[in-house]
PDB file of N, CA and C in Angstrom:
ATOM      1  N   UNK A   1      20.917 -46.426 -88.979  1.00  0.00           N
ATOM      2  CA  UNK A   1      20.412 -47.486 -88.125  1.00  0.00           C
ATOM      3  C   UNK A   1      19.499 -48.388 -88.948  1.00  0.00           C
ATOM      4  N   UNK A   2      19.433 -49.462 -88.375  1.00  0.00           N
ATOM      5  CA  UNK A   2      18.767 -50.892 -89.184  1.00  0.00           C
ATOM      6  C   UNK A   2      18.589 -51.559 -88.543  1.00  0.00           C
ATOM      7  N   UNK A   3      17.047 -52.322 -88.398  1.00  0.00           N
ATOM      8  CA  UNK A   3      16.699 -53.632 -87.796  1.00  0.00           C
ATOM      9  C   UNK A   3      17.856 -54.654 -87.147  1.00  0.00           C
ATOM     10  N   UNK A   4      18.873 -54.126 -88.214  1.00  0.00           N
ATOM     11  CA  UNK A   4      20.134 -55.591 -86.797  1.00  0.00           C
ATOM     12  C   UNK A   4      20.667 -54.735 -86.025  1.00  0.00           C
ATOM     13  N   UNK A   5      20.725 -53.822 -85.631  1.00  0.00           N
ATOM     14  CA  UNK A   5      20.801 -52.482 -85.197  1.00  0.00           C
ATOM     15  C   UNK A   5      20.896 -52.325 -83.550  1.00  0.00           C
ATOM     16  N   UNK A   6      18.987 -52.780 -83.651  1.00  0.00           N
ATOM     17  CA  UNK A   6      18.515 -52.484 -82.271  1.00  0.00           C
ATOM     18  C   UNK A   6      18.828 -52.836 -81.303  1.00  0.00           C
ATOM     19  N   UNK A   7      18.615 -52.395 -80.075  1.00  0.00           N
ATOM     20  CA  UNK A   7      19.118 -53.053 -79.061  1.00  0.00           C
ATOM     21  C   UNK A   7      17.620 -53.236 -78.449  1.00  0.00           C
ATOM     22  N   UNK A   8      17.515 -54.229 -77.822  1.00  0.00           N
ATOM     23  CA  UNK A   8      16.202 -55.535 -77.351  1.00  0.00           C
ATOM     24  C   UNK A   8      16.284 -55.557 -76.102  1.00  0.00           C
ATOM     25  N   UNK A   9      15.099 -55.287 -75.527  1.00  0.00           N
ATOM     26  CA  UNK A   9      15.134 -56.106 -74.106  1.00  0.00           C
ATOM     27  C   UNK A   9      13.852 -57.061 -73.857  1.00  0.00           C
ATOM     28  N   UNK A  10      13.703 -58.006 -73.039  1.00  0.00           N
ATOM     29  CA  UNK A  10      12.853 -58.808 -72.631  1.00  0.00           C
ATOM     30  C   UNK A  10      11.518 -57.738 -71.830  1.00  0.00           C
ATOM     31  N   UNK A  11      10.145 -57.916 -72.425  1.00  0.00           N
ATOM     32  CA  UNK A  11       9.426 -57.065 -72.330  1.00  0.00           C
ATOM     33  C   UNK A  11       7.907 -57.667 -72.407  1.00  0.00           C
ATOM     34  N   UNK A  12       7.140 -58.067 -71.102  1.00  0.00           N
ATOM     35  CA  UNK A  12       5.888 -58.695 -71.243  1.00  0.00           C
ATOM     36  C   UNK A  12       5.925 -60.176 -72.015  1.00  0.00           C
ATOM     37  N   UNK A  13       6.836 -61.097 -71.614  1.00  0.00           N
ATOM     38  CA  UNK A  13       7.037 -62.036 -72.054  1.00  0.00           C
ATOM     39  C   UNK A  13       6.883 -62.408 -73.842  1.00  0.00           C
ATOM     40  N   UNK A  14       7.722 -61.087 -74.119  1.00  0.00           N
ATOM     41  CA  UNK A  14       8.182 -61.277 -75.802  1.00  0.00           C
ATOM     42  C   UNK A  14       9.299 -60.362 -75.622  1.00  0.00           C
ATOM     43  N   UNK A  15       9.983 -59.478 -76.765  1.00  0.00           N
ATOM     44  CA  UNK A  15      11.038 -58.603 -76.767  1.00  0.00           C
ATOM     45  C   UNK A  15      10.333 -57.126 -77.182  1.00  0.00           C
ATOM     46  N   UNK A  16      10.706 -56.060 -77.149  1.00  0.00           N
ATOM     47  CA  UNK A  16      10.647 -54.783 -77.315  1.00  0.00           C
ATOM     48  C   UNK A  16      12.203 -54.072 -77.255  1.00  0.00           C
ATOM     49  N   UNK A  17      12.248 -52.735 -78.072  1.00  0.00           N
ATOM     50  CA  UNK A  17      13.272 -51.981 -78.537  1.00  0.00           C
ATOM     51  C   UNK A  17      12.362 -50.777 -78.947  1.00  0.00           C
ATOM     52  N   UNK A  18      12.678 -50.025 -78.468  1.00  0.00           N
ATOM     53  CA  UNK A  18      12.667 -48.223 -78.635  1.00  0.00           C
ATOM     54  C   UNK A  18      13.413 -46.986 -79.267  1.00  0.00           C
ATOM     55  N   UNK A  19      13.852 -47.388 -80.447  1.00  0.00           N
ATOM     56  CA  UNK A  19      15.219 -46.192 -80.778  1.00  0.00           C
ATOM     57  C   UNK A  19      14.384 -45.047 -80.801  1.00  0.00           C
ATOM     58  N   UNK A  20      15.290 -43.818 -80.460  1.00  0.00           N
ATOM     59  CA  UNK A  20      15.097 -42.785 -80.697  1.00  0.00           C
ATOM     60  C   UNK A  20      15.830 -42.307 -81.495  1.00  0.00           C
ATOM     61  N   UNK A  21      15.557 -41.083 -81.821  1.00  0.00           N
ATOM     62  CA  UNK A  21      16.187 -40.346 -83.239  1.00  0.00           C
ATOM     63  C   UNK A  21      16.592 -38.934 -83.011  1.00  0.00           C
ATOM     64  N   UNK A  22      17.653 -38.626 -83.408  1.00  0.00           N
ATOM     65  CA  UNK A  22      17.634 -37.016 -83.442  1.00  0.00           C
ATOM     66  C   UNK A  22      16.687 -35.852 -83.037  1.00  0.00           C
ATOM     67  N   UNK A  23      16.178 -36.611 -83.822  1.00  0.00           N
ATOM     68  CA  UNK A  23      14.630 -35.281 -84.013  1.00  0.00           C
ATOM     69  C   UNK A  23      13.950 -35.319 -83.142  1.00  0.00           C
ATOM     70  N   UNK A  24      14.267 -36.461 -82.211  1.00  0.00           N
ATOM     71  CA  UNK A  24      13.059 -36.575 -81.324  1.00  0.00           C
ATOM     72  C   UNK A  24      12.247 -37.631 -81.499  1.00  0.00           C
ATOM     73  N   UNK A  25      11.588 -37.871 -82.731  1.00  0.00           N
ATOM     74  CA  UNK A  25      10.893 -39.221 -82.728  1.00  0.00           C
ATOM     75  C   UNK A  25      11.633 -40.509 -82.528  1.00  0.00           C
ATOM     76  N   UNK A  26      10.619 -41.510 -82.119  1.00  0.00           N
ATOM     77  CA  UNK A  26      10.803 -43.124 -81.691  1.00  0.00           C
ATOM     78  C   UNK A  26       9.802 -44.070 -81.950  1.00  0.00           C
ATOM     79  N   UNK A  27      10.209 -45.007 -81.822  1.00  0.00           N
ATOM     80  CA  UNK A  27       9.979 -46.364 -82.743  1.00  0.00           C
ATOM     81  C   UNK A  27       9.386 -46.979 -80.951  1.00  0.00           C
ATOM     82  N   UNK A  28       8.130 -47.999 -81.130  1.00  0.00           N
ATOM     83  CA  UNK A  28       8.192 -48.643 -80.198  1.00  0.00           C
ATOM     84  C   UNK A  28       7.803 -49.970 -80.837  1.00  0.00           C
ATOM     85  N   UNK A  29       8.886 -50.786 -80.999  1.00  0.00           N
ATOM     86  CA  UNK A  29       8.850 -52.063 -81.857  1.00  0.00           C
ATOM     87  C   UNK A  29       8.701 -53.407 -80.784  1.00  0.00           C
ATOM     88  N   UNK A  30       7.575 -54.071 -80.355  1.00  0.00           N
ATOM     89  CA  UNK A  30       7.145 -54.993 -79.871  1.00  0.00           C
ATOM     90  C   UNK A  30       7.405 -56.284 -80.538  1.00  0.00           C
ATOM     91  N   UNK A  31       7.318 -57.623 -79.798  1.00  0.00           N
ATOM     92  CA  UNK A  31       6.540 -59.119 -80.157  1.00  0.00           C
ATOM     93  C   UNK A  31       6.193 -59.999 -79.265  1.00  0.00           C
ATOM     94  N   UNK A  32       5.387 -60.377 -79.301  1.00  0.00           N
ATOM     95  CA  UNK A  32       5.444 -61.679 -78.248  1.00  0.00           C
ATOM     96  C   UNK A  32       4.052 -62.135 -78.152  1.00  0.00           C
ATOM     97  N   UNK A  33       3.351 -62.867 -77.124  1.00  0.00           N
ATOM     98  CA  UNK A  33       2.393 -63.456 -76.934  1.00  0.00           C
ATOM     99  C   UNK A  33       1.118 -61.739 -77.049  1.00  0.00           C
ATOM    100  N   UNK A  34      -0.212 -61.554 -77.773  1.00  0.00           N
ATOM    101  CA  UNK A  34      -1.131 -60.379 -77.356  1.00  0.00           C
ATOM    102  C   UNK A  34      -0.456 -59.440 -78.127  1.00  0.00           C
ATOM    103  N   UNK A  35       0.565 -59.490 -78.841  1.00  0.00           N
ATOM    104  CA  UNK A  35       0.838 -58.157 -79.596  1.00  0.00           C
ATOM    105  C   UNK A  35       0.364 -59.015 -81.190  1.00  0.00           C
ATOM    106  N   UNK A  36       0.455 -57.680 -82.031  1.00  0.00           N
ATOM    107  CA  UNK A  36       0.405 -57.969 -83.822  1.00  0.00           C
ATOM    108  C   UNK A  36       1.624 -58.514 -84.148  1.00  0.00           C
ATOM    109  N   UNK A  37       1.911 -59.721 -83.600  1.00  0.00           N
ATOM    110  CA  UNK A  37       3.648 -59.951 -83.857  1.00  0.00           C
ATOM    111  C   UNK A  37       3.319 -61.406 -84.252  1.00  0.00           C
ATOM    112  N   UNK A  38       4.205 -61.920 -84.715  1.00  0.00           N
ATOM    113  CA  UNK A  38       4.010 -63.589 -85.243  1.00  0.00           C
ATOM    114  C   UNK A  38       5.666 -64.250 -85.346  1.00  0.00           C
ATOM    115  N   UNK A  39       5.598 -65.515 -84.378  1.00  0.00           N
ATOM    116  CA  UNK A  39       4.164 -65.871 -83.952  1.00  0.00           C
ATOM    117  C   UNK A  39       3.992 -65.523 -82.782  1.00  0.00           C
ATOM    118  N   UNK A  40       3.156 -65.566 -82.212  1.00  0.00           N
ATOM    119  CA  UNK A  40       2.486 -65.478 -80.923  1.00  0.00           C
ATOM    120  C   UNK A  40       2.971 -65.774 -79.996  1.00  0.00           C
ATOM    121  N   UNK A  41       4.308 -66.430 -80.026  1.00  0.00           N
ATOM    122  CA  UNK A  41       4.613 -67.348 -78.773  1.00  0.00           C
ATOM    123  C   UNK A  41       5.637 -66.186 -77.658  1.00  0.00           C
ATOM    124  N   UNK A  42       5.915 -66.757 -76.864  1.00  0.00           N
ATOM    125  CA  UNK A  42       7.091 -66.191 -75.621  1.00  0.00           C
ATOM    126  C   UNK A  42       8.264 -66.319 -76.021  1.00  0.00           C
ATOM    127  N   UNK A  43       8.893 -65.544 -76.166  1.00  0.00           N
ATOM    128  CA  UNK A  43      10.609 -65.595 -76.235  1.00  0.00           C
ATOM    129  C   UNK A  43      11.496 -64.466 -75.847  1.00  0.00           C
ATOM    130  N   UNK A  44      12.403 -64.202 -76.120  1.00  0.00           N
ATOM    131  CA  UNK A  44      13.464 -63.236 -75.419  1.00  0.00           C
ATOM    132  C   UNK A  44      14.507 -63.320 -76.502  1.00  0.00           C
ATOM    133  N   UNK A  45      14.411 -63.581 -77.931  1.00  0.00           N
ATOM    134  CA  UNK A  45      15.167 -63.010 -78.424  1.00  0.00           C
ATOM    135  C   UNK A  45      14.068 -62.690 -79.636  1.00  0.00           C
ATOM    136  N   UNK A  46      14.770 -61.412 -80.516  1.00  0.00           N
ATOM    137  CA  UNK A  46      13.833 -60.862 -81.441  1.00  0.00           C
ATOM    138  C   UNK A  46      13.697 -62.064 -82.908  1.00  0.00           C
ATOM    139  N   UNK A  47      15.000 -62.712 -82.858  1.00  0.00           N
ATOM    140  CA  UNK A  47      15.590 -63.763 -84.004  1.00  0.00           C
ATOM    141  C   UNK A  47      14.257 -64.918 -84.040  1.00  0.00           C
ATOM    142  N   UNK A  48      13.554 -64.974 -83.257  1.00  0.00           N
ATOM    143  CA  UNK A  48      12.540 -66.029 -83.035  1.00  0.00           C
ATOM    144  C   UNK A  48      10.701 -65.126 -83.538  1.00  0.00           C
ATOM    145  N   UNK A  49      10.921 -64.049 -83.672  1.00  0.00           N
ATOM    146  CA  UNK A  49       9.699 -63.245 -84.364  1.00  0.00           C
ATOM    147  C   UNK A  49       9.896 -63.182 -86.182  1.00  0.00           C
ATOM    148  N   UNK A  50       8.597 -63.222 -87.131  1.00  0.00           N
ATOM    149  CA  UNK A  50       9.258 -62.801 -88.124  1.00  0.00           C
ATOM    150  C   UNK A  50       8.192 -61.545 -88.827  1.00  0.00           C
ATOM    151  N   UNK A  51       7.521 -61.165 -87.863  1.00  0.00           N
ATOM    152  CA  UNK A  51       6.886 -59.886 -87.480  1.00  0.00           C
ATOM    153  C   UNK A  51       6.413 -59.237 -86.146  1.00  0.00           C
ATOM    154  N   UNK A  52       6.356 -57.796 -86.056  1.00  0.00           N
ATOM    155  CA  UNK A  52       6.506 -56.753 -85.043  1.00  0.00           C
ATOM    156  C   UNK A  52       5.463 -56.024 -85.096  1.00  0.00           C
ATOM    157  N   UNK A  53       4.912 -55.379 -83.932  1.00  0.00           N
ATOM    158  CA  UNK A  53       3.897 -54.774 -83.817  1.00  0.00           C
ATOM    159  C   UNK A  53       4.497 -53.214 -84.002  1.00  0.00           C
ATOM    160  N   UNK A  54       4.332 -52.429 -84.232  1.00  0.00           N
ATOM    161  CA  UNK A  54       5.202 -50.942 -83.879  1.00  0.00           C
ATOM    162  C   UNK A  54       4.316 -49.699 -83.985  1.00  0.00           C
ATOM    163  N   UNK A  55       4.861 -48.737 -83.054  1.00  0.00           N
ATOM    164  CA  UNK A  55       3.885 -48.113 -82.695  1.00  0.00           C
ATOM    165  C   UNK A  55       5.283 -46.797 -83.118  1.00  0.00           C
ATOM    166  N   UNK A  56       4.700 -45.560 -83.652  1.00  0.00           N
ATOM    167  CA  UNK A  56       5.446 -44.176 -83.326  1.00  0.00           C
ATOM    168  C   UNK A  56       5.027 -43.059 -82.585  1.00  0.00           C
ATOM    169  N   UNK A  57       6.378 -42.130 -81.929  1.00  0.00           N
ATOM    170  CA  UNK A  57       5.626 -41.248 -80.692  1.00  0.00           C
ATOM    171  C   UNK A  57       6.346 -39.781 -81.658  1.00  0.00           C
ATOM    172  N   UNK A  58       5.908 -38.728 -81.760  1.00  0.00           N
ATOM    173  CA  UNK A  58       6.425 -37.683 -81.942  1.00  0.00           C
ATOM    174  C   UNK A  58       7.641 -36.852 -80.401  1.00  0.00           C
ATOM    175  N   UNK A  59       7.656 -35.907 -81.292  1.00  0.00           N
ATOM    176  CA  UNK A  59       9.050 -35.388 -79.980  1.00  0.00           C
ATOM    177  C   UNK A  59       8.593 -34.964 -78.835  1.00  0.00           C
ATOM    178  N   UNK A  60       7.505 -34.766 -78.849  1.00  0.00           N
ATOM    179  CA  UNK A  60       6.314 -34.050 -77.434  1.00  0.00           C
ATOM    180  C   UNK A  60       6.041 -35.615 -76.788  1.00  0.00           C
ATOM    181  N   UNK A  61       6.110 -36.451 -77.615  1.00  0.00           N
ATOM    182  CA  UNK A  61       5.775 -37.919 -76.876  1.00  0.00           C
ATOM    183  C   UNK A  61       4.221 -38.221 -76.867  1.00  0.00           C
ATOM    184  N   UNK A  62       3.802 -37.973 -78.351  1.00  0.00           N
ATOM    185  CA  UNK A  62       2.435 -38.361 -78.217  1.00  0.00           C
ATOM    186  C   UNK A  62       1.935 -39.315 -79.506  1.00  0.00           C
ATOM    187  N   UNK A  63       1.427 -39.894 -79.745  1.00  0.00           N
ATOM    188  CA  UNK A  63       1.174 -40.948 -81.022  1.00  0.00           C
ATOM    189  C   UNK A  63       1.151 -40.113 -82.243  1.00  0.00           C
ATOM    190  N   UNK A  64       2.189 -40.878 -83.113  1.00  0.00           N
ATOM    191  CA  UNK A  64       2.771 -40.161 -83.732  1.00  0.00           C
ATOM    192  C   UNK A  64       2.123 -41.634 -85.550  1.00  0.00           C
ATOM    193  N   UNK A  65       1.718 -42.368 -85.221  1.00  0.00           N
ATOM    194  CA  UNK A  65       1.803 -43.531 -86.304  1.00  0.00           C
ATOM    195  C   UNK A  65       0.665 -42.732 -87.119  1.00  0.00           C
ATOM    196  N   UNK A  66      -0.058 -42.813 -86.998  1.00  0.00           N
ATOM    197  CA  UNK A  66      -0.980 -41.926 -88.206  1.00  0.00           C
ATOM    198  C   UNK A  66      -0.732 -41.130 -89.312  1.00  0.00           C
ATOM    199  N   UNK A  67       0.452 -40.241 -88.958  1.00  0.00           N
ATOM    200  CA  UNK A  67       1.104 -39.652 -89.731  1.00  0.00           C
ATOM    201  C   UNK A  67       1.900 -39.988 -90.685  1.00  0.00           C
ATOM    202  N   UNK A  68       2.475 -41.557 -90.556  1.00  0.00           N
ATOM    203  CA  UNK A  68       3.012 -42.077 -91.047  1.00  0.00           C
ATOM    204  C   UNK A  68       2.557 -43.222 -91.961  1.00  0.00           C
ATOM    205  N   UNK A  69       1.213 -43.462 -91.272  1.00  0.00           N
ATOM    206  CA  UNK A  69      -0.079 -44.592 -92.134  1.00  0.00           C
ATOM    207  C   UNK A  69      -1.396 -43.668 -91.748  1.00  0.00           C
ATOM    208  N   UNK A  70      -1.902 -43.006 -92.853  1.00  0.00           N
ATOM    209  CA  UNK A  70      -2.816 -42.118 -92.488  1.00  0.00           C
ATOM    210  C   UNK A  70      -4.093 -42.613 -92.657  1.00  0.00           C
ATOM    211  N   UNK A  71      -4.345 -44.048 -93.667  1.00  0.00           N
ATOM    212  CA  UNK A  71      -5.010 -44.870 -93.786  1.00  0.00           C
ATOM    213  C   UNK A  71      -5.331 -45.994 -92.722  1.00  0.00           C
ATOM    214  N   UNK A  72      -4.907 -46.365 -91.949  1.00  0.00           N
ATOM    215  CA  UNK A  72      -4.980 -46.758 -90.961  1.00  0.00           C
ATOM    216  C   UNK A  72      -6.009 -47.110 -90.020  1.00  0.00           C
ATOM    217  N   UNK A  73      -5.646 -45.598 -88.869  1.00  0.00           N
ATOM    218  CA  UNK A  73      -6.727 -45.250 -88.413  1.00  0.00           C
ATOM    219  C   UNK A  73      -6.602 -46.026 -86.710  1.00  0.00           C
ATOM    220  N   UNK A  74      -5.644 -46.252 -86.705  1.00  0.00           N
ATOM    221  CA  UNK A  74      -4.873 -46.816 -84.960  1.00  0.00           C
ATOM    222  C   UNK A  74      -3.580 -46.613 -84.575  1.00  0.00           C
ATOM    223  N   UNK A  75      -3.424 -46.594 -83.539  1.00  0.00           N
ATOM    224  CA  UNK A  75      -2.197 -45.710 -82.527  1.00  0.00           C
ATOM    225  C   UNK A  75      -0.882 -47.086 -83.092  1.00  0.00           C
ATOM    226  N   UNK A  76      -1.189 -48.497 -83.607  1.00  0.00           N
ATOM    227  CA  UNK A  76      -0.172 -49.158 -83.608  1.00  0.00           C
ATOM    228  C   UNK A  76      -0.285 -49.572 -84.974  1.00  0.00           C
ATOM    229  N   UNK A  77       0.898 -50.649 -85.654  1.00  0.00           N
ATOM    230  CA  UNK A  77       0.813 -51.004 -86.639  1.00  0.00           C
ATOM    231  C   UNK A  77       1.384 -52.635 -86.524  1.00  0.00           C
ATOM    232  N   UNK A  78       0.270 -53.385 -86.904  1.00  0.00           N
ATOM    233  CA  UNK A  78       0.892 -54.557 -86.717  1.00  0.00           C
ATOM    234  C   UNK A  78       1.483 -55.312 -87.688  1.00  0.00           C
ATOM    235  N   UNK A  79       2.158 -56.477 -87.727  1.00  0.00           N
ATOM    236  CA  UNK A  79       2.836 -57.397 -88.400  1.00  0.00           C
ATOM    237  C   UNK A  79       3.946 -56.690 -89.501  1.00  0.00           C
ATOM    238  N   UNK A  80       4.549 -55.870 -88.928  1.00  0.00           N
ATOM    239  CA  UNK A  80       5.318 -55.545 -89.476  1.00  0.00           C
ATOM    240  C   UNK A  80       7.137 -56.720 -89.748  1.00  0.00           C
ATOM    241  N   UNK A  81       7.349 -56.509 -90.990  1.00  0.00           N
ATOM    242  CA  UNK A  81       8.638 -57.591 -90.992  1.00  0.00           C
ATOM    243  C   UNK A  81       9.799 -56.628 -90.944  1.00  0.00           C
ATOM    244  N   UNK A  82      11.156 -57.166 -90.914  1.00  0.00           N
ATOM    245  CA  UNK A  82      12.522 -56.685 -90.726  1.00  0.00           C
ATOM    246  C   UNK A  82      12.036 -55.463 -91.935  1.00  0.00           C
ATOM    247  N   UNK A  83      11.865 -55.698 -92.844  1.00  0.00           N
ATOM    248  CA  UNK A  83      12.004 -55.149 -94.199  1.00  0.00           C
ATOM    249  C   UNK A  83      10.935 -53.993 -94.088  1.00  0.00           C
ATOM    250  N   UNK A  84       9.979 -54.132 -93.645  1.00  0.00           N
ATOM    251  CA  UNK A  84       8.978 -52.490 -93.190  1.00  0.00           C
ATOM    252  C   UNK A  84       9.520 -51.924 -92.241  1.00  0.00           C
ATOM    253  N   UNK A  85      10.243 -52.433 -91.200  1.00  0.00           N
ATOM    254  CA  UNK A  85      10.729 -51.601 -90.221  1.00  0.00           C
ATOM    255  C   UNK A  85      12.191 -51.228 -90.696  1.00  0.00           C
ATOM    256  N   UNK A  86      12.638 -51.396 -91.449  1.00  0.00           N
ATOM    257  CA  UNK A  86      14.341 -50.714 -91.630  1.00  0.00           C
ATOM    258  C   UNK A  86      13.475 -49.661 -92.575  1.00  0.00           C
ATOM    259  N   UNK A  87      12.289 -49.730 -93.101  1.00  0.00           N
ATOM    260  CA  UNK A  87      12.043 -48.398 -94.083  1.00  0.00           C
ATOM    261  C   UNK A  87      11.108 -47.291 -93.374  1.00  0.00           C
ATOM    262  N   UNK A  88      10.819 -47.956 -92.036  1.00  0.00           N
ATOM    263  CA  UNK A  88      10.238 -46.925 -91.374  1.00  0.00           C
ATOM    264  C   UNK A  88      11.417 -46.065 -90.148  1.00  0.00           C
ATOM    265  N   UNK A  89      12.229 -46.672 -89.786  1.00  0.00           N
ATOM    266  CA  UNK A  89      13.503 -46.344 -89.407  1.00  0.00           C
ATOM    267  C   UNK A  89      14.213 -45.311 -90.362  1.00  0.00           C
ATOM    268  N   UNK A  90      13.886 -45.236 -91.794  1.00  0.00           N
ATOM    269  CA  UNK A  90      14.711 -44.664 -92.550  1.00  0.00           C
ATOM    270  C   UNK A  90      13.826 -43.224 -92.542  1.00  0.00           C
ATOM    271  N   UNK A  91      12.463 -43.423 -92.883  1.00  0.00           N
ATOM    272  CA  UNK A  91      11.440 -42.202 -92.946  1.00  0.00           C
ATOM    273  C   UNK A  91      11.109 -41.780 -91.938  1.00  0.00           C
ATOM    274  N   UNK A  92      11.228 -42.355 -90.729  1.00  0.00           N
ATOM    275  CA  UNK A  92      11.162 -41.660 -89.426  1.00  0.00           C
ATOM    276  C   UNK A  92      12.215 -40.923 -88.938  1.00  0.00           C
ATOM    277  N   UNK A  93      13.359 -41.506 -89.080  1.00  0.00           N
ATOM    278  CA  UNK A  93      15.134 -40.069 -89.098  1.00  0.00           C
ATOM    279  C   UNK A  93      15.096 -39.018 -90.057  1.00  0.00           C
ATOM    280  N   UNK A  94      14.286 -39.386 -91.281  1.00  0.00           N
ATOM    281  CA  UNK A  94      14.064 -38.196 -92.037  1.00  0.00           C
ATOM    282  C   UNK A  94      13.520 -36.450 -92.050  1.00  0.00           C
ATOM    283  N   UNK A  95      12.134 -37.002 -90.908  1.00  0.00           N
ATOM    284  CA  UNK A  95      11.439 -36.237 -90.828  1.00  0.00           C
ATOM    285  C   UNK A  95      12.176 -35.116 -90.156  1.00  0.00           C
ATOM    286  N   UNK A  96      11.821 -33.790 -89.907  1.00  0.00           N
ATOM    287  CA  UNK A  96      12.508 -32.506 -89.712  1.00  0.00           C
ATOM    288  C   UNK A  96      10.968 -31.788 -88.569  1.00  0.00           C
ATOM    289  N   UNK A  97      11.823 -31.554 -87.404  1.00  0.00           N
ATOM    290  CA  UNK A  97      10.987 -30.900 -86.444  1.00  0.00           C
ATOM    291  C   UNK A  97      11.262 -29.306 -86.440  1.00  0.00           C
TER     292      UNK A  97
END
C-alpha cells in the first residue's frame, strides 16, 4: 500500500483516510482547515493538500505515534508529505504484534 492507495473520505471540512494493517495497527491521515496540514483551506479531495497531519493507533486502539517518533512527544504528527507517509505506511505494516 501507498499514498495513491488510500481511500479518502470528506471529514470536518478537509479529507481523512484510515488504513489498517494486518497487525492491527492504523494510520489516521487528516487535512483541512485546524489540522497540521497545508494549506489550511477546505476541500474534499486529498490532490489539493501537500501535507497531512497523521496520527497512529496500536492494535488495542490506543496512541500508538510515539513509538514511532519518540522525540516528539504528541499523540499526532504534523505536516507530513506523500513521501513521509508512504514510509510510514511501509514501517507501520512492518511492525510484528
Amino acid at each position: 500500500m501507498e499514498f495513491k492507495d488510500l481511500i479518502w473520505s470528506n471529514w470536518q471540512d478537509g479529507v481523512a483516510s484510515s488504513p489498517k494493517f494486518d497487525n492491527g495497527f492504523e494510520l489516521s491521515i487528516i487535512a483541512g482547515p485546524g489540522k497540521y496540514s497545508s494549506p489550511k483551506d477546505e476541500s474534499n479531495s486529498p490532490d489539493d493538500f501537500s501535507s497531512f497531519e497523521v496520527a497512529i493507533f496500536n492494535p488495542q486502539g490506543d496512541w500508538a505515534t510515539n513509538e514511532f517518533f519518540p522525540d516528539h512527544g504528541d499523540d499526532v504528527i504534523g505536516w507530513q508529505s506523500r513521501e513521509d507517509i508512504n514510509n510510514l505506511i511501509k514501517k507501520t505494516n512492518l511492525v510484528t504484534v
